[in-house]
Protein backbone atom coordinates (compact mmCIF):
# COMPACT_ATOMS: atom_id res chain seq x y z
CA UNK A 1 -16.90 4.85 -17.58
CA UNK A 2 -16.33 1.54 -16.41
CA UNK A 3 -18.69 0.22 -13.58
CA UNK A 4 -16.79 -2.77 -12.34
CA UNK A 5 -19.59 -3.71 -10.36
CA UNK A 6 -22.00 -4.24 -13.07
CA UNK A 7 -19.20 -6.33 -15.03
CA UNK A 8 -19.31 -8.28 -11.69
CA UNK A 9 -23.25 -9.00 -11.75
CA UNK A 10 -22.52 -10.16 -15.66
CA UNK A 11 -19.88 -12.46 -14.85
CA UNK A 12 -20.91 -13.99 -11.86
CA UNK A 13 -24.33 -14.57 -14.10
CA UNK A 14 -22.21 -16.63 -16.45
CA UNK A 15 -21.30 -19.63 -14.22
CA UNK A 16 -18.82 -20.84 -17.03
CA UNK A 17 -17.00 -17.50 -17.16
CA UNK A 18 -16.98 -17.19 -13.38
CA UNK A 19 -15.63 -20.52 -12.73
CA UNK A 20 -12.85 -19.64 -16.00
CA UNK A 21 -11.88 -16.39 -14.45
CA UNK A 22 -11.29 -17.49 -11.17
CA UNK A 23 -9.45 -20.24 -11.92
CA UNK A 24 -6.92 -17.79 -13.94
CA UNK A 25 -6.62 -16.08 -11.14
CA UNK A 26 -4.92 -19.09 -9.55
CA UNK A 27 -2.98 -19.66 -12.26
CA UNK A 28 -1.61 -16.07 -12.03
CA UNK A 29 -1.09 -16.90 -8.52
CA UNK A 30 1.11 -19.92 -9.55
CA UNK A 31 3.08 -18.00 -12.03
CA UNK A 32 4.27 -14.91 -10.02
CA UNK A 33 5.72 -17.63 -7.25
CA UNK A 34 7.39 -19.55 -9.53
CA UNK A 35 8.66 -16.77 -11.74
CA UNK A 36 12.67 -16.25 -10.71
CA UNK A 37 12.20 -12.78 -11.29
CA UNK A 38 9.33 -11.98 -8.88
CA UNK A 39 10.50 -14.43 -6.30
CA UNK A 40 10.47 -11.72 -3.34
CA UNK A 41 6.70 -13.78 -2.60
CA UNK A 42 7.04 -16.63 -0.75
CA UNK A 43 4.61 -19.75 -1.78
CA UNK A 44 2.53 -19.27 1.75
CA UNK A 45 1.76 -15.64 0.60
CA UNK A 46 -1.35 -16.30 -0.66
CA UNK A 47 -2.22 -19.30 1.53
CA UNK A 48 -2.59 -17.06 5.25
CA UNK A 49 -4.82 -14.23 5.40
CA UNK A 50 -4.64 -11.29 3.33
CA UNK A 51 -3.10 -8.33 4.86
CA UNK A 52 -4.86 -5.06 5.07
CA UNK A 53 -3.47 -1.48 2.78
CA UNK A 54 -5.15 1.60 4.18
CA UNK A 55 -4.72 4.96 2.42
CA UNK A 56 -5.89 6.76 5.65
CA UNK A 57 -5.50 10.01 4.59
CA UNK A 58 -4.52 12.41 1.33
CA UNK A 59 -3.30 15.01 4.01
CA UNK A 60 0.27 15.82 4.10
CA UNK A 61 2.20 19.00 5.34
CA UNK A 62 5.51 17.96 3.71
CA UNK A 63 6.56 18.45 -0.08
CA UNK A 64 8.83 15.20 -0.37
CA UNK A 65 9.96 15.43 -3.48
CA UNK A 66 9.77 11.47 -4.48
CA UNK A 67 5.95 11.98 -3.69
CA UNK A 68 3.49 11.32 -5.94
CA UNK A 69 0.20 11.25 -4.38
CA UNK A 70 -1.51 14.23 -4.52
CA UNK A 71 -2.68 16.30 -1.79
CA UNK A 72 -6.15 16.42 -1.56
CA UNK A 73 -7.26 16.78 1.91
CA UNK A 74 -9.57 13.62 2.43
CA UNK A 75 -9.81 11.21 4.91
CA UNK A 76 -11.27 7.46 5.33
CA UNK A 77 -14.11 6.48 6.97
CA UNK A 78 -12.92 3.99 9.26
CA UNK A 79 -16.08 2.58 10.11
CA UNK A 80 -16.54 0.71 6.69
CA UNK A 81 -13.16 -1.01 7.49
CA UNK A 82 -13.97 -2.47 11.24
CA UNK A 83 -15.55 -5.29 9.77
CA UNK A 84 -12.60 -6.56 7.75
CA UNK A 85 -10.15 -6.58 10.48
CA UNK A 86 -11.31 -10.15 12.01
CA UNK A 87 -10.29 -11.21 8.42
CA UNK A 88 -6.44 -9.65 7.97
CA UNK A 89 -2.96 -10.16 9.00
CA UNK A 90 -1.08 -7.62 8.91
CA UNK A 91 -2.10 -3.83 8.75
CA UNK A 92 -0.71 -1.18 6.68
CA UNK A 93 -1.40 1.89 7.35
CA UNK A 94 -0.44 5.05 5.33
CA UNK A 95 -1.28 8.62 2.91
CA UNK A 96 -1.17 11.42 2.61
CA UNK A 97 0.42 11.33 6.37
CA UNK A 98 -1.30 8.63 8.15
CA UNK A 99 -0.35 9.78 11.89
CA UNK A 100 -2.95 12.80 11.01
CA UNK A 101 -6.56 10.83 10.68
CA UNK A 102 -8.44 11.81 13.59
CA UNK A 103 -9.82 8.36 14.61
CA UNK A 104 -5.94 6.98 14.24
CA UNK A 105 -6.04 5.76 17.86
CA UNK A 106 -9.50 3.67 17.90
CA UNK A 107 -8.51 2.05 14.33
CA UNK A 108 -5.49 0.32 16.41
CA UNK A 109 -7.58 -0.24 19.58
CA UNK A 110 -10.28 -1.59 16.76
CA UNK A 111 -6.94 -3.98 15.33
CA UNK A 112 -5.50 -5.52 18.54
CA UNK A 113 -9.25 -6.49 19.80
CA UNK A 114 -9.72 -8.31 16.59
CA UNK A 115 -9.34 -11.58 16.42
CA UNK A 116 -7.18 -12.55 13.92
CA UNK A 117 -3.39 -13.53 14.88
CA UNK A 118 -0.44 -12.74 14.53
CA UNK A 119 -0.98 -9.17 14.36
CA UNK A 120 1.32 -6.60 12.70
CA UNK A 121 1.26 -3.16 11.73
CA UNK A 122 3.26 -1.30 8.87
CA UNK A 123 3.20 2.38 9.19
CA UNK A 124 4.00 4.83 6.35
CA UNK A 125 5.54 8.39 7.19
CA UNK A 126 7.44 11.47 6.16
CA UNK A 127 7.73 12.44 10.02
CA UNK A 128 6.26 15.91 10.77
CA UNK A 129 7.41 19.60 8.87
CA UNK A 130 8.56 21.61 12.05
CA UNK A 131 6.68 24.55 10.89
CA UNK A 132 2.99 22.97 10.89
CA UNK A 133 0.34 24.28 13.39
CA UNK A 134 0.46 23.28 17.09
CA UNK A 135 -2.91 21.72 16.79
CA UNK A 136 -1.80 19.67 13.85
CA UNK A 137 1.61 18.75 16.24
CA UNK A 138 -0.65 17.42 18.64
CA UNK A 139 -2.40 15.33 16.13
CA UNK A 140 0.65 13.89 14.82
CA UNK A 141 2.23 12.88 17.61
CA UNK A 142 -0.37 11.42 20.03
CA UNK A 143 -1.21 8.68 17.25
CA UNK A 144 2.36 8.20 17.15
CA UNK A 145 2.72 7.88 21.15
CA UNK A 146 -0.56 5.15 20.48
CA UNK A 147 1.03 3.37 18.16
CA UNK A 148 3.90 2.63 20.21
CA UNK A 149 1.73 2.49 23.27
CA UNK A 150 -0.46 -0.27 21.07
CA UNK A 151 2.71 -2.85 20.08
CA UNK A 152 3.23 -3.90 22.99
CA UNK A 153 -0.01 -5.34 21.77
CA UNK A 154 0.97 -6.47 18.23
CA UNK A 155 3.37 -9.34 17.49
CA UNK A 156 5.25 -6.75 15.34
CA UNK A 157 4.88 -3.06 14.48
CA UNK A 158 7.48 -1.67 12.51
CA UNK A 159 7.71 2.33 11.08
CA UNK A 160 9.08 3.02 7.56
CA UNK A 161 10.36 6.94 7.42
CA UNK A 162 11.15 7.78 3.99
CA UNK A 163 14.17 10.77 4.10
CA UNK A 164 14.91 12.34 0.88
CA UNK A 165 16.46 15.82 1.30
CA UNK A 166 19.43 17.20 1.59
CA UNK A 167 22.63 14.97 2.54
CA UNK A 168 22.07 15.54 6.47
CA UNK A 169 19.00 14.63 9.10
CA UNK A 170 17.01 17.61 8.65
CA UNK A 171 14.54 19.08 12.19
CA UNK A 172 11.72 16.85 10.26
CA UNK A 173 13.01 13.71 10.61
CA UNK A 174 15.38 13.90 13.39
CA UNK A 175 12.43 15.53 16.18
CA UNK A 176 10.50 12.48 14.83
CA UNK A 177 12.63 9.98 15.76
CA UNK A 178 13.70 11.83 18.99
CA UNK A 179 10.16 11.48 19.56
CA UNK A 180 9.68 7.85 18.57
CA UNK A 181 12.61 7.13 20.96
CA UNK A 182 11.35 8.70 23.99
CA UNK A 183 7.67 7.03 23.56
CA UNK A 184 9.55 3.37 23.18
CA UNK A 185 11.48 4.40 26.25
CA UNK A 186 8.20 5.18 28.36
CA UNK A 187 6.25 2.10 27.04
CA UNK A 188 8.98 -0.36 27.49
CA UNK A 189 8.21 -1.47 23.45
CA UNK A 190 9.37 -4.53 22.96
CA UNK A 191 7.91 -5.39 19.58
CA UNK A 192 8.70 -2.02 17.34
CA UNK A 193 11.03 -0.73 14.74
CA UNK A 194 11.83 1.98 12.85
CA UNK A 195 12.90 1.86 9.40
CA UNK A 196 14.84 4.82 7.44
CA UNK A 197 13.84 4.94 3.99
CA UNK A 198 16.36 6.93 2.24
CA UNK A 199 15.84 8.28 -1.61
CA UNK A 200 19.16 8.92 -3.20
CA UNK A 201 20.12 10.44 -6.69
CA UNK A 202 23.89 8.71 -7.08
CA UNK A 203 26.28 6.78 -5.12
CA UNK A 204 27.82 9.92 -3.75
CA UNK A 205 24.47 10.72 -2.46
CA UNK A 206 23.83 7.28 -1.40
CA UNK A 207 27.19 7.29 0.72
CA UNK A 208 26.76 10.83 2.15
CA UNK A 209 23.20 10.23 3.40
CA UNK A 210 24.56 6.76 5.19
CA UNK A 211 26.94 8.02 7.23
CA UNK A 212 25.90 11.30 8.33
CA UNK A 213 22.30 8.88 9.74
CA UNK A 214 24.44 6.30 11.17
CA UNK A 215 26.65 9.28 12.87
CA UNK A 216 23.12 10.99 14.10
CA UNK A 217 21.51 7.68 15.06
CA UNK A 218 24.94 6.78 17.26
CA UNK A 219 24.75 10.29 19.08
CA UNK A 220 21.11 10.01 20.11
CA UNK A 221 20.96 6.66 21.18
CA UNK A 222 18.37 5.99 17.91
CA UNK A 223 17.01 2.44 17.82
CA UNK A 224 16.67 2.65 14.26
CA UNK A 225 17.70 0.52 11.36
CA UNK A 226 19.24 2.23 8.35
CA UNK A 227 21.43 -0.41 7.45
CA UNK A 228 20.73 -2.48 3.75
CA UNK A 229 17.22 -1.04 3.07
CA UNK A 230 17.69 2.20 0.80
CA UNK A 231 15.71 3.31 -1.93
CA UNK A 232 17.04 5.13 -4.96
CA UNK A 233 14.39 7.55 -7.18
CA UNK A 234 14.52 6.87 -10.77
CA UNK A 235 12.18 10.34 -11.38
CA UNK A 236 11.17 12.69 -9.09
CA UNK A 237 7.20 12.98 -8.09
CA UNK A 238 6.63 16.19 -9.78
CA UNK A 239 7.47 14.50 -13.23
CA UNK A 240 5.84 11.29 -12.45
CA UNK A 241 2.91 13.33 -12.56
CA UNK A 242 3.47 14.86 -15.91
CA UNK A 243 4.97 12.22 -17.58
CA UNK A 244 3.56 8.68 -15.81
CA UNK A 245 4.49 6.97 -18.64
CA UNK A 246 7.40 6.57 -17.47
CA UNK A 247 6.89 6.38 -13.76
CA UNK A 248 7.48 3.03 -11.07
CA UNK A 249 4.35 1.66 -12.76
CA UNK A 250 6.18 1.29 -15.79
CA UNK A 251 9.22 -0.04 -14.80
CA UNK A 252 8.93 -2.28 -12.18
CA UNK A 253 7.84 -5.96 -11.92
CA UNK A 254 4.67 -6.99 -11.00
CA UNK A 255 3.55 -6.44 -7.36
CA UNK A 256 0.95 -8.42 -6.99
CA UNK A 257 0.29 -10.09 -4.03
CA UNK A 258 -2.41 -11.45 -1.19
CA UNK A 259 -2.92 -7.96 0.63
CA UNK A 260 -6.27 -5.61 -0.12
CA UNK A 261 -5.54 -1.97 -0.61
CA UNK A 262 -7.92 0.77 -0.29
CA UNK A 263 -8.09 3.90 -1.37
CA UNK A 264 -9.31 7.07 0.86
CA UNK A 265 -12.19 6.38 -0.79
CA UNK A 266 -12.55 2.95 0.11
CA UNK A 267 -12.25 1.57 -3.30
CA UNK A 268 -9.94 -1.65 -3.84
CA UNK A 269 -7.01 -0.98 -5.73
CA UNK A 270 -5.04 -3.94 -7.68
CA UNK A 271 -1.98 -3.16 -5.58
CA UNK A 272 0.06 -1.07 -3.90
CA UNK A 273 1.53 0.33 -7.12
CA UNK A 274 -1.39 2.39 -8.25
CA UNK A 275 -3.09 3.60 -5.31
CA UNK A 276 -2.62 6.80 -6.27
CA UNK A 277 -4.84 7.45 -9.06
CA UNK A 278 -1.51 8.40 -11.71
CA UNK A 279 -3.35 5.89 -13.67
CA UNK A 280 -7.55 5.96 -13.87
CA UNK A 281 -8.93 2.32 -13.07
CA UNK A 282 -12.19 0.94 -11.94
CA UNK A 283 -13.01 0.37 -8.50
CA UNK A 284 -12.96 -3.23 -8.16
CA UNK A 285 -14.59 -3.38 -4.63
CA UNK A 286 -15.59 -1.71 -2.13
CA UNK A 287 -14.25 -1.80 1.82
CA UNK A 288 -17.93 -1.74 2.80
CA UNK A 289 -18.50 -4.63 0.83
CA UNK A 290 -18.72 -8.27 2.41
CA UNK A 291 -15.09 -9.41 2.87
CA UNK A 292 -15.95 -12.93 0.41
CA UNK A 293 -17.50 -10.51 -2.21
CA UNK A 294 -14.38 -8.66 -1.92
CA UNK A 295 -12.47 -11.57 -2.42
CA UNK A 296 -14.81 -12.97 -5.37
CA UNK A 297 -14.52 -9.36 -6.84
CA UNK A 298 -10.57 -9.34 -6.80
CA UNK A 299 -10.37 -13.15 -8.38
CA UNK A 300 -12.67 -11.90 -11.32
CA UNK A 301 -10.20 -8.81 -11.94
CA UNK A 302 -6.98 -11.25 -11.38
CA UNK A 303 -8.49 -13.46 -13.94
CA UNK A 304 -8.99 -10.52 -16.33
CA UNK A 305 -4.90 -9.78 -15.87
CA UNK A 306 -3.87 -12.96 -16.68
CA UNK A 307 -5.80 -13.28 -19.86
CA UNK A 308 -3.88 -9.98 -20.76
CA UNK A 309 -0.53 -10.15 -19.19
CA UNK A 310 1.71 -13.62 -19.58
CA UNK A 311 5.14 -12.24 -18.75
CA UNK A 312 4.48 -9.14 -16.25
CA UNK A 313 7.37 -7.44 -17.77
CA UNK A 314 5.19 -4.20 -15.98
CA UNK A 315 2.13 -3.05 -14.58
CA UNK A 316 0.80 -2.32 -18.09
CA UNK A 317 -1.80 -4.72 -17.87
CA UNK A 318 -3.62 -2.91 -14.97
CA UNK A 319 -3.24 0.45 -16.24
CA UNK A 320 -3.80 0.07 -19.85
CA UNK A 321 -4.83 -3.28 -20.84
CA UNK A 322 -7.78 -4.87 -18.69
CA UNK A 323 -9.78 -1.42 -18.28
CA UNK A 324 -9.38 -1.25 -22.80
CA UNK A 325 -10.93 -4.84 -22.40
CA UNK A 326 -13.29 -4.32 -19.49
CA UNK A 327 -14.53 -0.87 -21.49
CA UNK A 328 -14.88 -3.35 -24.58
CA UNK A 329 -17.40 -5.63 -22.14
CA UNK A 330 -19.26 -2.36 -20.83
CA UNK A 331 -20.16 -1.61 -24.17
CA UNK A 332 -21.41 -4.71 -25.66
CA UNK A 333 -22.69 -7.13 -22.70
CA UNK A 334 -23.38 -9.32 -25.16
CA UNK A 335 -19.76 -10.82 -25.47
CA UNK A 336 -19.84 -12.08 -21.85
CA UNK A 337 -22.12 -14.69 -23.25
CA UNK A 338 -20.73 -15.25 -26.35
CA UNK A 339 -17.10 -15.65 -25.68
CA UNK A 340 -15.76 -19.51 -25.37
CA UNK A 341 -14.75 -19.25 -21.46
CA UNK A 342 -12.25 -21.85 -21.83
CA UNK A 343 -8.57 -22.24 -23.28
CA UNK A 344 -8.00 -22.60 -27.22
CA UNK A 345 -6.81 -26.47 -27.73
């Protein structure tokens, strides 16, 4: 069992390997902006604030079949967060289904009254399975009224719905964005959207799916884009579970970048990627933590990825590679001290 925090302690002991690891963790900065392939960051990524990944809940009441986070029923503690939100940019928010944490409506009131600027929110969902309870209803969809109540407070708020069944809107996502529509119509929102994530098997698929949205979205009077943002599966969430050897953690570039994502657990995750436990890795951090700890904790594990990883073909490193070598450190502390914290001539 690998207790990050302990590694920490050791490092941060070692001024030599602190000060090496840290400044690898710049360099692995460096590399991912300048690599061609990864050039979806922008240089000023990493020089504003870090933005904010919240894995509010692990409740869901749909069965999407791209999923692959499981289902467990737990939700965040919010109140280890409300410290770090004077420190972020922008807030991203999803599960589980987000919309379904109890204390949705105070984490945004929490956000706006911070006082970091500009302030946006990101907001994961699958919309809301028409046959879920009326109490759960009622959850769902007065955190959705807040949120478009609240960005009229943001600079931005924008709503990614991912769609993947069938080749027509089904009740599920079409009574969401009915309901989306009528809240920006009472608020007046000026600063939300609504993204359509759509999972697609072929190009026959792809092309179906497009134009029976755009037909629905024209009909209703939808503000919604669908238009150039569509998102094909590879494997379906089932299997990524079976087999996650060969699942998006495998196979896609690295996706690294300035934000902090916790768990429903509060545990820092190295990225988006692997939030979902597919893959067992330490907890780097804690949310309760002091925000420069955090910070100090993430450089360290950063630093540990780039001695491992020099291309970031994948996310192999993370998964496989720096928890074999942290393991190696949690087993003989000694090697901390002993290892030449510096680059070979």
């Amino acid at each position: 069992m690998i207790d990050f925090n302990l590694l920490y302690e050791r490092v941060k002991a070692n001024k030599e390997a602190h000060a090496y690891l840290t400044a690898l963790s710049g360099e692995l900065i460096e590399y991912i902006i300048r690599n061609e392939e990864l050039k979806r960051l922008k240089t000023n990524d990493f020089d504003k604030s870090p933005g904010l990944g919240l894995q509010l809940t692990r409740t869901c009441f749909n069965n999407c079949r791209n999923c692959c986070s499981p289902t467990t029923g737990e939700y965040m503690d919010l109140n280890q967060v409300y410290p770090l939100l004077d420190k972020v940019s922008v807030l991203t928010l999803y599960g589980g289904e987000a919309l379904l944490h109890p204390e949705f409506k105070t984490l945004l009131d929490n956000y706006v009254s911070s006082n970091n600027s500009p302030k946006s929110i990101v907001l994961f969902t699958g919309g809301l399975n028409p046959k879920a309870d009326r109490d759960v209803k009622e959850v769902y969809y007065n955190n959705l009224e807040d949120l478009v109540r609240t960005s009229n407070l943001a600079d931005s708020t924008v709503l990614k719905i991912s769609y993947n069944s069938g080749s027509n809107l089904n009740s599920r996502i079409l009574g969401f964005l009915m309901k989306y529509a009528e809240y920006s119509k009472k608020y007046t929102a000026r600063n939300i959207g609504a993204m359509l994530r759509i999972i697609y098997e072929d190009e026959k698929d792809f092309e179906s799916k497009k134009k029976s949205f755009r037909e629905a979205f024209e009909k209703h009077g939808l503000p919604v884009s669908v238009a150039e943002h569509f998102l094909k599966t590879v494997q379906k969430g089932k299997l990524l579970k079976l087999n996650s050897e060969n699942n998006f953690n495998y196979t896609t570039k690295c996706h690294i970048s300035n934000d902090l994502f916790f768990n429903v657990n509060g545990c820092l995750s190295p990225c988006f990627s692997v939030h979902n436990d597919l893959k067992p890795l330490p907890a780097i951090a804690h949310a309760s933590e002091p925000f420069e700890t955090i910070m100090d904790k993430r450089n360290i594990f950063w630093g540990f990825i780039r001695i491992l990883n020099r291309r970031f073909d994948s996310c192999v490193a993370c998964v496989e590679d720096v928890p074999k070598a942290l393991q190696t450190l949690m087993d003989k502390p000694s090697l901390i001290d002993d290892i030449t914290w510096k680059d070979e001539e």
